[in-house]
N, C-alpha and C. Protein backbone atom coordinates (compact mmCIF):
# COMPACT_ATOMS: atom_id res chain seq x y z
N UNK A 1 0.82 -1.19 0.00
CA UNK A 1 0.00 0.00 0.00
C UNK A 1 0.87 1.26 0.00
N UNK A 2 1.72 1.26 1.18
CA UNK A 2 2.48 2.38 1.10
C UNK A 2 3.38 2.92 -0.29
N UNK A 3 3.88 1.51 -0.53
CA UNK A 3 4.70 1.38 -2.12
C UNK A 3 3.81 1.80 -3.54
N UNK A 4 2.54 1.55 -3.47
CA UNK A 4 1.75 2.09 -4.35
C UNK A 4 1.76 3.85 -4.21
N UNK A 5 1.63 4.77 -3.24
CA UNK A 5 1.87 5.65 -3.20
C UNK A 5 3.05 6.73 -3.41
N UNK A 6 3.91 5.70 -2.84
CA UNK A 6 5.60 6.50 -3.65
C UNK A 6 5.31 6.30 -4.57
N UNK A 7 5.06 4.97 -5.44
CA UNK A 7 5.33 4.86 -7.04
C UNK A 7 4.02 5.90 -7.51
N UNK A 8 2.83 6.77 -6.94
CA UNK A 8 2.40 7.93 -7.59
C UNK A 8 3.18 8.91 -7.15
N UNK A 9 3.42 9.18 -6.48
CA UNK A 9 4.33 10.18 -6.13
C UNK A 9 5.44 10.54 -7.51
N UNK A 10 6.13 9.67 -7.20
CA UNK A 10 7.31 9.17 -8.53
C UNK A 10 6.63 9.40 -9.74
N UNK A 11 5.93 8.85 -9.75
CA UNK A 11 5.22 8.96 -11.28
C UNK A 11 4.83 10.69 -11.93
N UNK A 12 3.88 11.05 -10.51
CA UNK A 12 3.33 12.63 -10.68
C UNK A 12 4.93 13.88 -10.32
N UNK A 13 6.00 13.23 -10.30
CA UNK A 13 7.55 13.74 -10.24
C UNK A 13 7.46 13.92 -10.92
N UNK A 14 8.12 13.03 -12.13
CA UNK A 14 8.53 12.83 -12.86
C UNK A 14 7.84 13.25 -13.95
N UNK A 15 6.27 13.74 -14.49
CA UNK A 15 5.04 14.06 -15.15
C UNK A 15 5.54 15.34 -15.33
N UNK A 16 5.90 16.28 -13.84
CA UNK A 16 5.54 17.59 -14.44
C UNK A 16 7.44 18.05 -14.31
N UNK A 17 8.24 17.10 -13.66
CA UNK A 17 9.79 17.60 -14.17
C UNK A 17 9.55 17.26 -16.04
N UNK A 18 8.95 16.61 -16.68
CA UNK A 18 9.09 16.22 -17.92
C UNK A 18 8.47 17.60 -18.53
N UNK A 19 7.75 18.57 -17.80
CA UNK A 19 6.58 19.65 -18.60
C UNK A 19 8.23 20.76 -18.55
N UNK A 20 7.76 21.56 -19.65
CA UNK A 20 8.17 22.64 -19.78
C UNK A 20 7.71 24.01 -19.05
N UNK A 21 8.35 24.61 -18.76
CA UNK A 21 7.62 25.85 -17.93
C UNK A 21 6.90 26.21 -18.71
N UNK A 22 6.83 26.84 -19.97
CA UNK A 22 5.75 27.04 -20.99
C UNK A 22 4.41 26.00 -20.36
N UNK A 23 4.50 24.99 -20.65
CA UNK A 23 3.36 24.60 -20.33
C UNK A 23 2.54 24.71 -18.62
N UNK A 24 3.54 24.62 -18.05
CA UNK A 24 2.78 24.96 -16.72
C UNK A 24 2.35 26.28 -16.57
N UNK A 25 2.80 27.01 -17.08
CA UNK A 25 2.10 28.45 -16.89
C UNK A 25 0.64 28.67 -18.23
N UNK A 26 0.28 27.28 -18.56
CA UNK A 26 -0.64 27.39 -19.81
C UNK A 26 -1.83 26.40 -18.87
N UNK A 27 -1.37 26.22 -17.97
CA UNK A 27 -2.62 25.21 -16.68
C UNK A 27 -3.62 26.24 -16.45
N UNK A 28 -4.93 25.97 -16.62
CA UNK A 28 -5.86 26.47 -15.82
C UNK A 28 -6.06 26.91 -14.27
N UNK A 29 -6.37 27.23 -14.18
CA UNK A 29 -6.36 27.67 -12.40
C UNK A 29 -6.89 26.63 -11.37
N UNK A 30 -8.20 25.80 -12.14
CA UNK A 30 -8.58 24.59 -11.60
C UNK A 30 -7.43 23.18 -11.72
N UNK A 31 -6.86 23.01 -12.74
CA UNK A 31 -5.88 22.34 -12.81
C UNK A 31 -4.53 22.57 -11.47
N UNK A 32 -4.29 23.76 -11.78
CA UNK A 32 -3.36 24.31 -10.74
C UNK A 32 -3.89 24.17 -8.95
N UNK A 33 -4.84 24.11 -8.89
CA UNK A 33 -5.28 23.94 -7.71
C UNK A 33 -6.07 22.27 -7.58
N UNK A 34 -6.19 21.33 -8.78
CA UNK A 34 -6.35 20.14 -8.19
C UNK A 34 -4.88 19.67 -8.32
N UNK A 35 -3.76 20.07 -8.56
CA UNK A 35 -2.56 19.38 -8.18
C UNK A 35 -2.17 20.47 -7.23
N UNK A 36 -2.05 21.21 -6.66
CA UNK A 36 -1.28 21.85 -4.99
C UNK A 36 -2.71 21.23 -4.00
N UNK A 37 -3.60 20.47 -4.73
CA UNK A 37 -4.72 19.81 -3.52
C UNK A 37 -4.06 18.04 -3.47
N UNK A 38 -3.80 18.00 -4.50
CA UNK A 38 -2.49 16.10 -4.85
C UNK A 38 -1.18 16.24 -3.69
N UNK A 39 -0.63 17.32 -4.03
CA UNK A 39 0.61 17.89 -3.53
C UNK A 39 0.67 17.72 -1.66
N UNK A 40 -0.75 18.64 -1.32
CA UNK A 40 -1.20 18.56 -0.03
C UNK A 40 -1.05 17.58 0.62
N UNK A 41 -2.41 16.51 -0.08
CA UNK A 41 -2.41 14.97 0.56
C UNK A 41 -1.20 14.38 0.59
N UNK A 42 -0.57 14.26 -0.59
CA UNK A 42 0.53 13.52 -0.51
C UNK A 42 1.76 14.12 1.09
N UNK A 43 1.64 15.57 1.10
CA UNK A 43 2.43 16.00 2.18
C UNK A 43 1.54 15.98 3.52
N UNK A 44 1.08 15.68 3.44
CA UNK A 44 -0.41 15.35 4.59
C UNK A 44 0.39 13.86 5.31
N UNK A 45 -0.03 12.68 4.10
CA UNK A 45 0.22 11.21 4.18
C UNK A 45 1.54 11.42 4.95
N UNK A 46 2.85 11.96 4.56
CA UNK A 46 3.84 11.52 4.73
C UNK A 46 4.50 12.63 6.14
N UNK A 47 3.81 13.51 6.54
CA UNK A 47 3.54 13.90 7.87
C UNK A 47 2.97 13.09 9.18
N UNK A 48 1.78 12.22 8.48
CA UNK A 48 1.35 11.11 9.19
C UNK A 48 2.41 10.37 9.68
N UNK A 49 3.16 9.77 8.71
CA UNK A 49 4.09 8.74 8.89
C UNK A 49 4.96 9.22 9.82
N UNK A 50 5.82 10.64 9.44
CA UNK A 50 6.71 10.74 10.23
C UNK A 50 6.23 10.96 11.80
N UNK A 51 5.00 11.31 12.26
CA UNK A 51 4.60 11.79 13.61
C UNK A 51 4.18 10.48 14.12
N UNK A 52 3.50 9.27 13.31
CA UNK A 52 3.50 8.14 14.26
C UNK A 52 5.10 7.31 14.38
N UNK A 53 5.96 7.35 13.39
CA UNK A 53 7.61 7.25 13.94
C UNK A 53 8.06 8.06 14.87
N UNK A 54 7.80 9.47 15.21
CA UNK A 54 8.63 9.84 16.01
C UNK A 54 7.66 9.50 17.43
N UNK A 55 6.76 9.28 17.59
CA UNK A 55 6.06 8.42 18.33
C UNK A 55 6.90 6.98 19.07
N UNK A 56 6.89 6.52 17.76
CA UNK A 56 7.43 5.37 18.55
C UNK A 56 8.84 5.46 18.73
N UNK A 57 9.84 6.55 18.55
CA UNK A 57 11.01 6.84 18.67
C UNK A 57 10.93 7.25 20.36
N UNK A 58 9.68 8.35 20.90
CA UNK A 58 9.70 8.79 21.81
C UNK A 58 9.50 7.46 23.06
N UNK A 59 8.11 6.88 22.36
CA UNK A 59 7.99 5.20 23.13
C UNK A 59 9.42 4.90 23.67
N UNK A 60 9.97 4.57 22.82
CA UNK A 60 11.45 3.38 23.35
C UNK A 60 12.32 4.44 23.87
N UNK A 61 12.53 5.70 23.76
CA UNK A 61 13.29 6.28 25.00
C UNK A 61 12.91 6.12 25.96
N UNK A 62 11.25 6.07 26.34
CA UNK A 62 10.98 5.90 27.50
C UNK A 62 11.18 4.58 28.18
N UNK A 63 11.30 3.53 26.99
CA UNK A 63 11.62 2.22 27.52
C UNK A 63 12.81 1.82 27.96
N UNK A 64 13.98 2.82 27.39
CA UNK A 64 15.05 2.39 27.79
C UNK A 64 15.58 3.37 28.86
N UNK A 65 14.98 4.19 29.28
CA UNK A 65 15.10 5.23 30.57
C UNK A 65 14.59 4.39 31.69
N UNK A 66 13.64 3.52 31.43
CA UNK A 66 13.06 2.39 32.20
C UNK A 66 14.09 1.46 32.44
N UNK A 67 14.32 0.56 31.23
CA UNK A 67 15.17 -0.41 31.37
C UNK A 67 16.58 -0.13 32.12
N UNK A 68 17.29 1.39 32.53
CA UNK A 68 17.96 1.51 33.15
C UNK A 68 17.75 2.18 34.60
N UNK A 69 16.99 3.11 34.59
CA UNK A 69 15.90 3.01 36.14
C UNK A 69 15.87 2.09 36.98
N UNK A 70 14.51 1.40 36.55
CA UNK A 70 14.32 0.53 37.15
C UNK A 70 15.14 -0.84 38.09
N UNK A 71 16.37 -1.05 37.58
CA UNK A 71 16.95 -1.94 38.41
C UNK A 71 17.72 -1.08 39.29
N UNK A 72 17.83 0.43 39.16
CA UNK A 72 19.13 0.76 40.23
C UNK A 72 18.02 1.16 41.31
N UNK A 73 16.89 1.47 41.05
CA UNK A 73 15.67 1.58 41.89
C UNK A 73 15.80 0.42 42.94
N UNK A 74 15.75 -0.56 42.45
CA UNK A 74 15.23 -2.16 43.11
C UNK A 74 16.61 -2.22 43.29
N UNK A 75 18.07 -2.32 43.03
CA UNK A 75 19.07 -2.55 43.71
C UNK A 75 18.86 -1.51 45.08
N UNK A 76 18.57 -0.29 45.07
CA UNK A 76 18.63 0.57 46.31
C UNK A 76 18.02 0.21 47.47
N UNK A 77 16.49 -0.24 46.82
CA UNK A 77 15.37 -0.89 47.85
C UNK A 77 16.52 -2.14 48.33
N UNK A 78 16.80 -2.95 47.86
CA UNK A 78 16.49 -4.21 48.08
C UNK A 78 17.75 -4.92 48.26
N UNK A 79 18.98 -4.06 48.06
CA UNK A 79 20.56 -4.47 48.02
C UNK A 79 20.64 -4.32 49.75
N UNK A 80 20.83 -2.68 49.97
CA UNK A 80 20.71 -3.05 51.72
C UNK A 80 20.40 -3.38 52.80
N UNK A 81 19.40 -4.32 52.90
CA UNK A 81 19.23 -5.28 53.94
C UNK A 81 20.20 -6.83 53.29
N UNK A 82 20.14 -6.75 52.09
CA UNK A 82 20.93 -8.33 51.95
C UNK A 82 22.08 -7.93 52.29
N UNK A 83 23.13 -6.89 51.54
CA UNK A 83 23.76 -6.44 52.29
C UNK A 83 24.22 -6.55 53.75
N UNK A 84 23.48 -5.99 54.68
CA UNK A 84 23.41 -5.81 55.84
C UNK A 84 23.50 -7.32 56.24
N UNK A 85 22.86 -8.44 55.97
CA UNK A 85 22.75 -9.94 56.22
C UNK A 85 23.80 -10.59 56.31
N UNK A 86 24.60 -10.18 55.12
CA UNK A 86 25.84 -10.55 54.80
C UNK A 86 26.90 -10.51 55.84
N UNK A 87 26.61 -8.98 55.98
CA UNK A 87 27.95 -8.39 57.05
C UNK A 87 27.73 -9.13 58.62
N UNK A 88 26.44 -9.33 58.85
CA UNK A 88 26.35 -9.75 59.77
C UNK A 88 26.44 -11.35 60.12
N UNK A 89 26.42 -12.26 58.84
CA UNK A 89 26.58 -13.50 58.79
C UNK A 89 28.15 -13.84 59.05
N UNK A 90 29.16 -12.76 57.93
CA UNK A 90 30.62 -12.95 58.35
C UNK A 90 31.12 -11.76 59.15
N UNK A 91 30.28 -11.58 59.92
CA UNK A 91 30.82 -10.65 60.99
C UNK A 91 32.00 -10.82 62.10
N UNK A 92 31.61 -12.42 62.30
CA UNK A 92 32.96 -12.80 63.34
C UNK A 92 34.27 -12.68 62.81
N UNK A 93 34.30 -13.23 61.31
CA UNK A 93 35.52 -13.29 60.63
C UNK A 93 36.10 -12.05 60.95
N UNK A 94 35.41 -10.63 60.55
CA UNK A 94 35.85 -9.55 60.40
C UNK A 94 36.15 -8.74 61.54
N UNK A 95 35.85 -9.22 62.37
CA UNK A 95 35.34 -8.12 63.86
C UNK A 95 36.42 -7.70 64.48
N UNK A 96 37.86 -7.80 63.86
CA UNK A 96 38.30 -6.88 64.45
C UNK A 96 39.57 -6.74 63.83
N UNK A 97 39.38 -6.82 62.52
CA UNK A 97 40.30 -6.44 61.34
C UNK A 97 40.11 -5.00 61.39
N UNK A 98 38.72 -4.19 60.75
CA UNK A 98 38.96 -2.70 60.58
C UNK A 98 39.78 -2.29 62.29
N UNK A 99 39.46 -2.64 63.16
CA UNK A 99 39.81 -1.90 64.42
C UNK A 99 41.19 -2.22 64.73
N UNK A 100 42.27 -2.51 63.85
CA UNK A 100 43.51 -3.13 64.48
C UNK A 100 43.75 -4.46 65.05
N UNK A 101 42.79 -5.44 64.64
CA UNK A 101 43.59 -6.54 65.70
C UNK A 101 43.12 -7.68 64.35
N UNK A 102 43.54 -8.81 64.83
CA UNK A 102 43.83 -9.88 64.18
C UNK A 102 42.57 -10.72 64.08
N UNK A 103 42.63 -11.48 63.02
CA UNK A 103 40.86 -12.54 62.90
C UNK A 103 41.28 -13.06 63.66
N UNK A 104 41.85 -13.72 64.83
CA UNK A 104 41.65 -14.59 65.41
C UNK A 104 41.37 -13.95 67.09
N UNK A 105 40.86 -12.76 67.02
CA UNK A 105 40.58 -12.04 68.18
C UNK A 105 41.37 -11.38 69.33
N UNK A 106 41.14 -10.82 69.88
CA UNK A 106 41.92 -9.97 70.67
C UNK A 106 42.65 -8.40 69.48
N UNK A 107 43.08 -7.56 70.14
CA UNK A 107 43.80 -6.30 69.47
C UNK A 107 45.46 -7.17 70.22
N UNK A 108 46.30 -6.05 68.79
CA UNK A 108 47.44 -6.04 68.95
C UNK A 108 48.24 -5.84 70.42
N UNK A 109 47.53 -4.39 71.17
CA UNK A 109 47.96 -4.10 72.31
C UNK A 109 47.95 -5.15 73.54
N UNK A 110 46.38 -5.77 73.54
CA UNK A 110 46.44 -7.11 74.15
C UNK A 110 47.16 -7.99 74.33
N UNK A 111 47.53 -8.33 73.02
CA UNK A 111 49.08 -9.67 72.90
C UNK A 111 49.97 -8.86 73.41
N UNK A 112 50.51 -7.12 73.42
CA UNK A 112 51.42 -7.30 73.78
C UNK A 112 51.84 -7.39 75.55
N UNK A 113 50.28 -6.62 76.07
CA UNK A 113 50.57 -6.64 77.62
C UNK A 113 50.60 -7.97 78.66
N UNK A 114 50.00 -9.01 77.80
CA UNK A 114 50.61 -10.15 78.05
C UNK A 114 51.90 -10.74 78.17
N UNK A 115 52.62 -10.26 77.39
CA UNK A 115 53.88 -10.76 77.11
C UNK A 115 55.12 -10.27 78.62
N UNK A 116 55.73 -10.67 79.04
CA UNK A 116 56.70 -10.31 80.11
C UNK A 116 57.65 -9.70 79.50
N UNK A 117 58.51 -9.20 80.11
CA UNK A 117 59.94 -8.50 79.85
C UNK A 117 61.08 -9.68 80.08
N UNK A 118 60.65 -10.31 80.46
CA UNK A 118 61.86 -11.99 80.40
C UNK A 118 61.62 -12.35 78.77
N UNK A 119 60.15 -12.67 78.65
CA UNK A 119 60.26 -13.23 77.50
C UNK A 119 60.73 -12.63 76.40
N UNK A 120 60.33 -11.07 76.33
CA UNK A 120 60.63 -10.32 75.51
C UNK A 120 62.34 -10.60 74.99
N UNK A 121 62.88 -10.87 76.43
CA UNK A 121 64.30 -10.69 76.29
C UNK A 121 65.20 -12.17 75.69
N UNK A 122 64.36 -13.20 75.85
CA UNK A 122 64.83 -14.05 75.37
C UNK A 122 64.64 -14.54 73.86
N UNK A 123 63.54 -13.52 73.85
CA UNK A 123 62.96 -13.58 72.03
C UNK A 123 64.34 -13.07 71.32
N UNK A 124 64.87 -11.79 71.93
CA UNK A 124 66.15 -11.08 71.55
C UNK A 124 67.01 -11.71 71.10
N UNK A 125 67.17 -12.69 72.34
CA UNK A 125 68.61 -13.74 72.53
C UNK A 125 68.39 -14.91 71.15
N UNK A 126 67.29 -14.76 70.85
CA UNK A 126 67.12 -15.86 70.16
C UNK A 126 67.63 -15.73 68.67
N UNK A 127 66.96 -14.16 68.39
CA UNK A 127 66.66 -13.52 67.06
C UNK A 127 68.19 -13.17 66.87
N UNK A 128 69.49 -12.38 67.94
CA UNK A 128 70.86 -12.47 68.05
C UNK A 128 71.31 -13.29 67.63
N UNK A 129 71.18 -14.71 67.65
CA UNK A 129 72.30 -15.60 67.38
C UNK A 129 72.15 -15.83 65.93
């Protein structure tokens, strides 16, 4: 259907590029006004077309403003409590890495006020030889 209409289009082109200006200025006035009324429709039809394309041009921006939306939406909702689950499932592992001390518990300062000044000194003697 649409292809039937270019090929008038084309056809009524090509009709009056073939006329001589002589002859177009030898058209009646009714003539002259049932082709700028051809001219119309035809620029009518193909106004149609372009406003339901840019239609659906506008559609799929909105779909893909969606398609990227929508999940950082639902990651925001829905990331921090799993999140949060997480930290709290390997919480022991971690509990006292950020704060200075070792996964296996206690802080650094701890191990060291344990330690005596004998032992300290024989660690010396040891690391000396």
């Amino acid at each position: 259907m649409a292809s039937e209409k270019t090929k008038t289009v084309e056809e009524e082109r090509v009709k009056e590029a073939g006329e001589t200006s002589d002859a177009k200025d030898k058209k009646s006035p009714e003539e002259l006004m049932r082709s700028a009324i051809k001219w119309s429709e035809l620029i009518f039809e193909q106004n149609k077309k372009i406003k339901r394309r840019l239609g659906w041009i506008i559609f799929g921006g909105y779909v893909r403003l969606a398609l990227i939306l929508v999940p950082l939406i639902l990651a925001l909702i829905y990331l921090p409590p799993l999140v949060q689950d997480l930290l709290n499932q390997y919480g022991s592992i971690f509990s006292g890495a950020g704060q200075g001390g070792s996964p296996l518990g206690g802080s650094f300062n701890d191990i060291l006020s344990d330690i005596s000044p004998e032992q300290i000194q024989q660690a010396l003697k040891i690391l000396g030889k």
